[in-house]
Protein backbone atom coordinates (compact mmCIF):
# COMPACT_ATOMS: atom_id res chain seq x y z
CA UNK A 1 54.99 87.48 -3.44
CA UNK A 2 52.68 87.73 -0.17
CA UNK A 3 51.41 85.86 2.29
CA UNK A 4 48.35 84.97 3.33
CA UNK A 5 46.87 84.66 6.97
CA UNK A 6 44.89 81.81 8.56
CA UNK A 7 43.76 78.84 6.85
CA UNK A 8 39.91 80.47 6.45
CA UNK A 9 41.20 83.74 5.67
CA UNK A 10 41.83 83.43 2.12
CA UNK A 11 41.77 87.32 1.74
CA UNK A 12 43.72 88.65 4.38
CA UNK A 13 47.30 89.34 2.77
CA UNK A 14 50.74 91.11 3.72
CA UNK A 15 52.83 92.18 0.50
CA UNK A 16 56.22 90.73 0.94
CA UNK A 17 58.02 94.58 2.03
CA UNK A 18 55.45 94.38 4.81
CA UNK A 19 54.43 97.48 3.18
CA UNK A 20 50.60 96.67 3.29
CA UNK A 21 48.10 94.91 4.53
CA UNK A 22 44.74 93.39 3.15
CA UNK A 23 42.21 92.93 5.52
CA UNK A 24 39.76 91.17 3.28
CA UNK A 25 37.60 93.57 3.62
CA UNK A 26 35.40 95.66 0.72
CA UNK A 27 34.74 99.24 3.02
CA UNK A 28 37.55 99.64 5.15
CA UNK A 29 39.72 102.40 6.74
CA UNK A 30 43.20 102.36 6.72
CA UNK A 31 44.52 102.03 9.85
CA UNK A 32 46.06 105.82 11.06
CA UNK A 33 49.06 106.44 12.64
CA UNK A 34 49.09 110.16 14.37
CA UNK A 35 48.89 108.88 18.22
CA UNK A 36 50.70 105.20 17.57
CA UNK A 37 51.91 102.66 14.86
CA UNK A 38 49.90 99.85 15.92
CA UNK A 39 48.25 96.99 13.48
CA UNK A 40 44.31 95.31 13.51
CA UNK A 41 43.89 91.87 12.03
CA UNK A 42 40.26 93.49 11.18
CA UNK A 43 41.51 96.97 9.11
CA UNK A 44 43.64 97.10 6.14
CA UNK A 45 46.86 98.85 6.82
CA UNK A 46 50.21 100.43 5.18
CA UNK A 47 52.74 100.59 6.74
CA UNK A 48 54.94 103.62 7.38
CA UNK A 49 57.55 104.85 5.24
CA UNK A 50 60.68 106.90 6.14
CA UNK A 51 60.21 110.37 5.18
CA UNK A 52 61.05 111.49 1.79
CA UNK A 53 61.47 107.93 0.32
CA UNK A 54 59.45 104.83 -0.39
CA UNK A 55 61.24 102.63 1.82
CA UNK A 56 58.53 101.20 4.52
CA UNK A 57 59.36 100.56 8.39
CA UNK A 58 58.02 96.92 8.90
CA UNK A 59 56.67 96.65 12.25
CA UNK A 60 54.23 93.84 12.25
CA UNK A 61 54.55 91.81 9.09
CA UNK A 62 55.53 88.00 8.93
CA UNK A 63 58.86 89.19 7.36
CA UNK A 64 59.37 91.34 9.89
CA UNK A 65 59.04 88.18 12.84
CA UNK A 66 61.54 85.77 11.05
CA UNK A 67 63.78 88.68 10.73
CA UNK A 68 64.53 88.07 14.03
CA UNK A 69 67.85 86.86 14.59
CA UNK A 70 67.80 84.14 17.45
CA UNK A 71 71.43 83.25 17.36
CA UNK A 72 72.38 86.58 19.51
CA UNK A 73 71.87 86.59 23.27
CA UNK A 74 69.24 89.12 22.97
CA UNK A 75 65.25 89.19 24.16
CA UNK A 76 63.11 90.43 22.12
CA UNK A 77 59.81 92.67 23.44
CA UNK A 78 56.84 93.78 21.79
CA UNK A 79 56.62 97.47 20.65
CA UNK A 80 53.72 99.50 22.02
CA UNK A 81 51.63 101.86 19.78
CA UNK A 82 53.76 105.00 21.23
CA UNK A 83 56.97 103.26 21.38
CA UNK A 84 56.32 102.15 17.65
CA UNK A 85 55.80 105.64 16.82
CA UNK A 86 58.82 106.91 18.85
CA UNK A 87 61.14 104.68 16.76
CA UNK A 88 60.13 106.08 13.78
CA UNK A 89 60.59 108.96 14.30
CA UNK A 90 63.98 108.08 15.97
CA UNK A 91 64.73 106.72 12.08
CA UNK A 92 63.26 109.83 10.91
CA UNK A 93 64.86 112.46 12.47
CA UNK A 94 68.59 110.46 11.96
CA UNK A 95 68.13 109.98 8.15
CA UNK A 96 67.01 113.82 7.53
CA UNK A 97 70.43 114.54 9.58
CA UNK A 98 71.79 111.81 7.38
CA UNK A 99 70.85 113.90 4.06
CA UNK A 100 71.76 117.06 5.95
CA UNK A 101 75.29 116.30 5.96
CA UNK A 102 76.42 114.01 3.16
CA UNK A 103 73.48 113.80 0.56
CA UNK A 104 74.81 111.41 -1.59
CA UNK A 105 74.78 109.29 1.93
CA UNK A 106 71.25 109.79 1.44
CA UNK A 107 70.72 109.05 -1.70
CA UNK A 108 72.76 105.41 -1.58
CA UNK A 109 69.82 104.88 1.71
CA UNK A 110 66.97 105.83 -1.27
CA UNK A 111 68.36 104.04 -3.87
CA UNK A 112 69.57 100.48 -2.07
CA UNK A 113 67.43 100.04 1.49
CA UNK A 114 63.87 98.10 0.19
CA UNK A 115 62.92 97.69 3.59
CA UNK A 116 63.22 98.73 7.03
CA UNK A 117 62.72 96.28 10.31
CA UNK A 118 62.83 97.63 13.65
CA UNK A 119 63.16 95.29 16.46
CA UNK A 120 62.68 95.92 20.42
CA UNK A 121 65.33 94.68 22.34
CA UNK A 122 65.82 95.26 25.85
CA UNK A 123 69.33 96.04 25.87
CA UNK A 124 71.77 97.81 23.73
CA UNK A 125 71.43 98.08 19.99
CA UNK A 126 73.02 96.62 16.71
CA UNK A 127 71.82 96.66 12.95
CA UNK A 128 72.02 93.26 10.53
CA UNK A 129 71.63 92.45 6.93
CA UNK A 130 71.77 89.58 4.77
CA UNK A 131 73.28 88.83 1.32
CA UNK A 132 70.06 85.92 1.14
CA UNK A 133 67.30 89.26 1.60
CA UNK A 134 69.18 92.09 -0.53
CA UNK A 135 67.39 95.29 0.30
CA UNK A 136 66.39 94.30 3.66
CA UNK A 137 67.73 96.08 6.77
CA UNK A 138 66.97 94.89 10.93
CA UNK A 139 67.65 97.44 13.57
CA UNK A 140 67.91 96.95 17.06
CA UNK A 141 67.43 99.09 19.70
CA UNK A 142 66.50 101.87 18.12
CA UNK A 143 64.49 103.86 20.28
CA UNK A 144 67.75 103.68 23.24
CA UNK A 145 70.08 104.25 20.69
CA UNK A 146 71.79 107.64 19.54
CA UNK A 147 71.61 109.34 16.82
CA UNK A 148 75.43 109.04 15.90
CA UNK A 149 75.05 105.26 16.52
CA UNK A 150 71.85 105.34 14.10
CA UNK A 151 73.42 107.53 11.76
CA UNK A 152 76.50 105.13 11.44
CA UNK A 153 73.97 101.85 11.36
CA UNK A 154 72.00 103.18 8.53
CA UNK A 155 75.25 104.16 6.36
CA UNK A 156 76.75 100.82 7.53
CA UNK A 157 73.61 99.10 6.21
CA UNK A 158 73.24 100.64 2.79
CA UNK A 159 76.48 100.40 1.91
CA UNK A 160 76.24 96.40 2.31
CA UNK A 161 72.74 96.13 0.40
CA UNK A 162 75.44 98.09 -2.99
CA UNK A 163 77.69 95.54 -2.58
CA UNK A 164 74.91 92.79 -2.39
CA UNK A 165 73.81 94.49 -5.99
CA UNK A 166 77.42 94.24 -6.99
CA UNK A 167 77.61 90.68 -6.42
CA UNK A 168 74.94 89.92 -8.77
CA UNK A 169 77.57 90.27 -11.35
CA UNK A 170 79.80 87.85 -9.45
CA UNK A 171 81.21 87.32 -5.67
CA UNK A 172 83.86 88.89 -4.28
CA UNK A 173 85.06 85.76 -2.96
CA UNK A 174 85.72 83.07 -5.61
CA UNK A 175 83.92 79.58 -4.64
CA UNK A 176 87.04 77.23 -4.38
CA UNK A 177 86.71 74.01 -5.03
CA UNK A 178 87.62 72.68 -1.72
CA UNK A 179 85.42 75.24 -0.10
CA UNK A 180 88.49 76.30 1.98
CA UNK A 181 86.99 79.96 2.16
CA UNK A 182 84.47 78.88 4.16
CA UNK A 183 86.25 78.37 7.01
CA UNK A 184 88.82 81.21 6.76
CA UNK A 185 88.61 83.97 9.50
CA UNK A 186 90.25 86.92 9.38
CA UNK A 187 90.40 89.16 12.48
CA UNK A 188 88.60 92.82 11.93
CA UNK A 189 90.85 95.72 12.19
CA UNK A 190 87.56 97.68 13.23
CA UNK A 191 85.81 95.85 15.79
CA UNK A 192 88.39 92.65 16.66
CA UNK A 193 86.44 90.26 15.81
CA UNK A 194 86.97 87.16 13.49
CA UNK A 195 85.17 87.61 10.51
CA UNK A 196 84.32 85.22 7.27
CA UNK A 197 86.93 85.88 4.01
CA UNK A 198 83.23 87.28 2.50
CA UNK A 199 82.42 89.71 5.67
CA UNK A 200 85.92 91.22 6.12
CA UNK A 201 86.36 92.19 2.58
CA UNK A 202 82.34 93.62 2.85
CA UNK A 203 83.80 95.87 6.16
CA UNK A 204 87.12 97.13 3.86
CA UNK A 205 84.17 98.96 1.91
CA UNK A 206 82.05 99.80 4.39
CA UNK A 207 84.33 101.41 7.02
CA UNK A 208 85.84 103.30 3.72
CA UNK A 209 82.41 104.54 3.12
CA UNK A 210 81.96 105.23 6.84
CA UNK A 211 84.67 107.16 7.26
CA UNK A 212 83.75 109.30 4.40
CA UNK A 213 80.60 110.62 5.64
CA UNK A 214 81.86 111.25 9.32
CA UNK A 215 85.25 113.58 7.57
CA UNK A 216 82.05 115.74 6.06
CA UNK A 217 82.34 118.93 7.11
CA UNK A 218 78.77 118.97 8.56
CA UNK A 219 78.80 116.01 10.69
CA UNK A 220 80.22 117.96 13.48
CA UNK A 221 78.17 120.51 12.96
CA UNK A 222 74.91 118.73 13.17
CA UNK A 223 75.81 116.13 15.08
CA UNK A 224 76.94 115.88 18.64
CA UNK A 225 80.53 116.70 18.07
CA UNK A 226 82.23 114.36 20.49
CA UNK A 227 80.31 111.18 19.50
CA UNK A 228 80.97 112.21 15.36
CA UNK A 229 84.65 112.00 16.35
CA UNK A 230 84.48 108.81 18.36
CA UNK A 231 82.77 107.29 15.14
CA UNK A 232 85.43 108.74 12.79
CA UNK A 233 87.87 107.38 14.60
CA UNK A 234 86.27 103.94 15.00
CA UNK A 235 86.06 104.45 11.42
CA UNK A 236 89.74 105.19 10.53
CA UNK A 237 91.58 102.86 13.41
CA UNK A 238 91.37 100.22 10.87
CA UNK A 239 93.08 102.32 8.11
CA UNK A 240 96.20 103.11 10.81
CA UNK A 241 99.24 101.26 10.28
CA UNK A 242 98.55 98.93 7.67
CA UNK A 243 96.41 98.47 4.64
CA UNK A 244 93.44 96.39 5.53
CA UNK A 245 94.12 94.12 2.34
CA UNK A 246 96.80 92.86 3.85
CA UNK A 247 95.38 91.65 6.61
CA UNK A 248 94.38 88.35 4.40
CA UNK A 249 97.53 87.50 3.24
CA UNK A 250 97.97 84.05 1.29
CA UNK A 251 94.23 84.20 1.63
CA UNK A 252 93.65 87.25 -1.21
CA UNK A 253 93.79 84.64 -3.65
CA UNK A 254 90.36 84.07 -2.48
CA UNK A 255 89.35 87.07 -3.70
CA UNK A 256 88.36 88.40 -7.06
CA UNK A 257 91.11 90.40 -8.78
CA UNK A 258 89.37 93.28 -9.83
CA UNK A 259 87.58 94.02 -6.67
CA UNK A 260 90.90 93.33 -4.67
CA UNK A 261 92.46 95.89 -6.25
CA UNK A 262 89.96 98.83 -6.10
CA UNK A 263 89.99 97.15 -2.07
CA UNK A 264 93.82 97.90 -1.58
CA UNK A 265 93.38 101.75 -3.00
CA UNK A 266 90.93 102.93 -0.15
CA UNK A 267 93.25 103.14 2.28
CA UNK A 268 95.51 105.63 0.24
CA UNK A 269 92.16 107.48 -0.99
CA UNK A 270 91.18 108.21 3.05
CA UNK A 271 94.59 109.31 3.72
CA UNK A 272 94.13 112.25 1.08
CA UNK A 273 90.94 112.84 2.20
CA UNK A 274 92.41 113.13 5.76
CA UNK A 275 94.61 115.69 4.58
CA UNK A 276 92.66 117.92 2.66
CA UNK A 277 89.73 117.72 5.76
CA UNK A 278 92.21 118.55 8.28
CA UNK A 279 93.35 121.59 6.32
């Protein structure tokens, strides 16, 4: 798939990852990117990828403008060559510390991220994903955000675009006939907010998976110790007290079996984990 610019330039193309672009051109340098990421409607251009990997940061495609999520009360700016630059290597420098301390946490980014789409917002930060775009990942904020925050978005991320994979085989949540699921909420133990049947059983997983890489050993050590913590703990309040399953009561019949019940052992699994990390 690709899409094509202008209704008299027949040649111009993105590819769909926003990976490259086709300038329609036969002699033509690729645009560089050592003092800015910027893009030239008249030069060809690929896009950059995050170190180490094949995944491309989409700064200028078409993808990367509908990405853009209009329902949140955010405003959107336009990156600058420099600022373009500065978030990746914001993205950079986060995923090698990523891969520094839980490798396999780098690996799942390798094997399940297609895509990367940074957004400039003027406030604040946030990440988003989409079961409708497997593989593709929005951040927000990037170049104001932390590297603990980062760290946490781009786990948080990757671990949803596995469980999109997963679902090829079948959803979690079992389409009733009366489509009652759809309007189930179910409060998050993480974050308070209510959250589709489909998106709290997605955050069981993903705050499991969280938690995980902030008990490694290493995060503390490479990270800014203080903020690791706070995200462990952010990680684990949801785990305290009660097991997250439970928080849908009558409503886990809306839920696979099998994945329900590998759901209701991650709380027990963390707990050991706990254990043996604060040993």
């Amino acid at each position: 798939a690709s899409y094509r610019l202008g209704e008299t330039s027949e040649k111009q193309y993105w590819t769909a990852l926003g990976d490259f672009y086709y300038a329609g051109r036969t002699r033509d340098d690729i645009t560089s990117a050592r003092e800015g990421i910027s893009w030239d409607p008249m030069r060809s251009y690929r896009a950059p990828s995050l170190e180490t990997t094949d995944i491309p940061v989409d700064f200028f495609s078409p993808s990367a403008e509908t990405a853009k999520d209009f329902g949140l009360s955010v405003e959107y700016s336009e990156y600058s060559p420099e600022e373009s630059l500065l978030a990746y290597n914001r993205l950079n420098q986060t995923y090698s510390l990523i891969c520094d301390v839980n490798p396999a946490a780098g690996q799942l980014i390798r094997e399940f991220v297609k895509v990367i789409v940074p957004h400039k917002v003027r406030h604040g930060s946030g990440s988003t994903s989409q079961t409708s775009v497997p593989g593709r990942v929005v951040f927000r904020g990037i170049e104001q955000a932390s590297h603990e925050w980062l760290a946490s978005a781009m786990v948080h991320e990757s671990i949803h675009q596995l469980l999109y994979v997963l679902e090829w085989m079948g959803s979690f949540v079992i389409n009733d006939v009366d489509n009652k699921s759809r309007d189930v909420r179910v409060k998050s133990l993480w974050t308070g907010r209510d959250l589709p049947v489909h998106s709290f059983f997605h955050a069981c997983f993903v705050w499991y998976g969280l938690s995980n890489f902030w008990l490694s050993p290493r995060a503390t050590e490479l990270f800014d110790p203080t903020k690791a913590k706070s995200e462990l703990a952010k990680c684990l309040a949801g785990f305290e007290g009660m097991n997250p399953v439970d928080s849908l009561g009558s409503y886990s019949g809306l839920i696979r079996y099998d994945a329900l019940g590998v759901a209701a052992t991650l709380q027990g699994n963390l707990q050991e984990q706990s254990r043996r990390a604060a040993a």
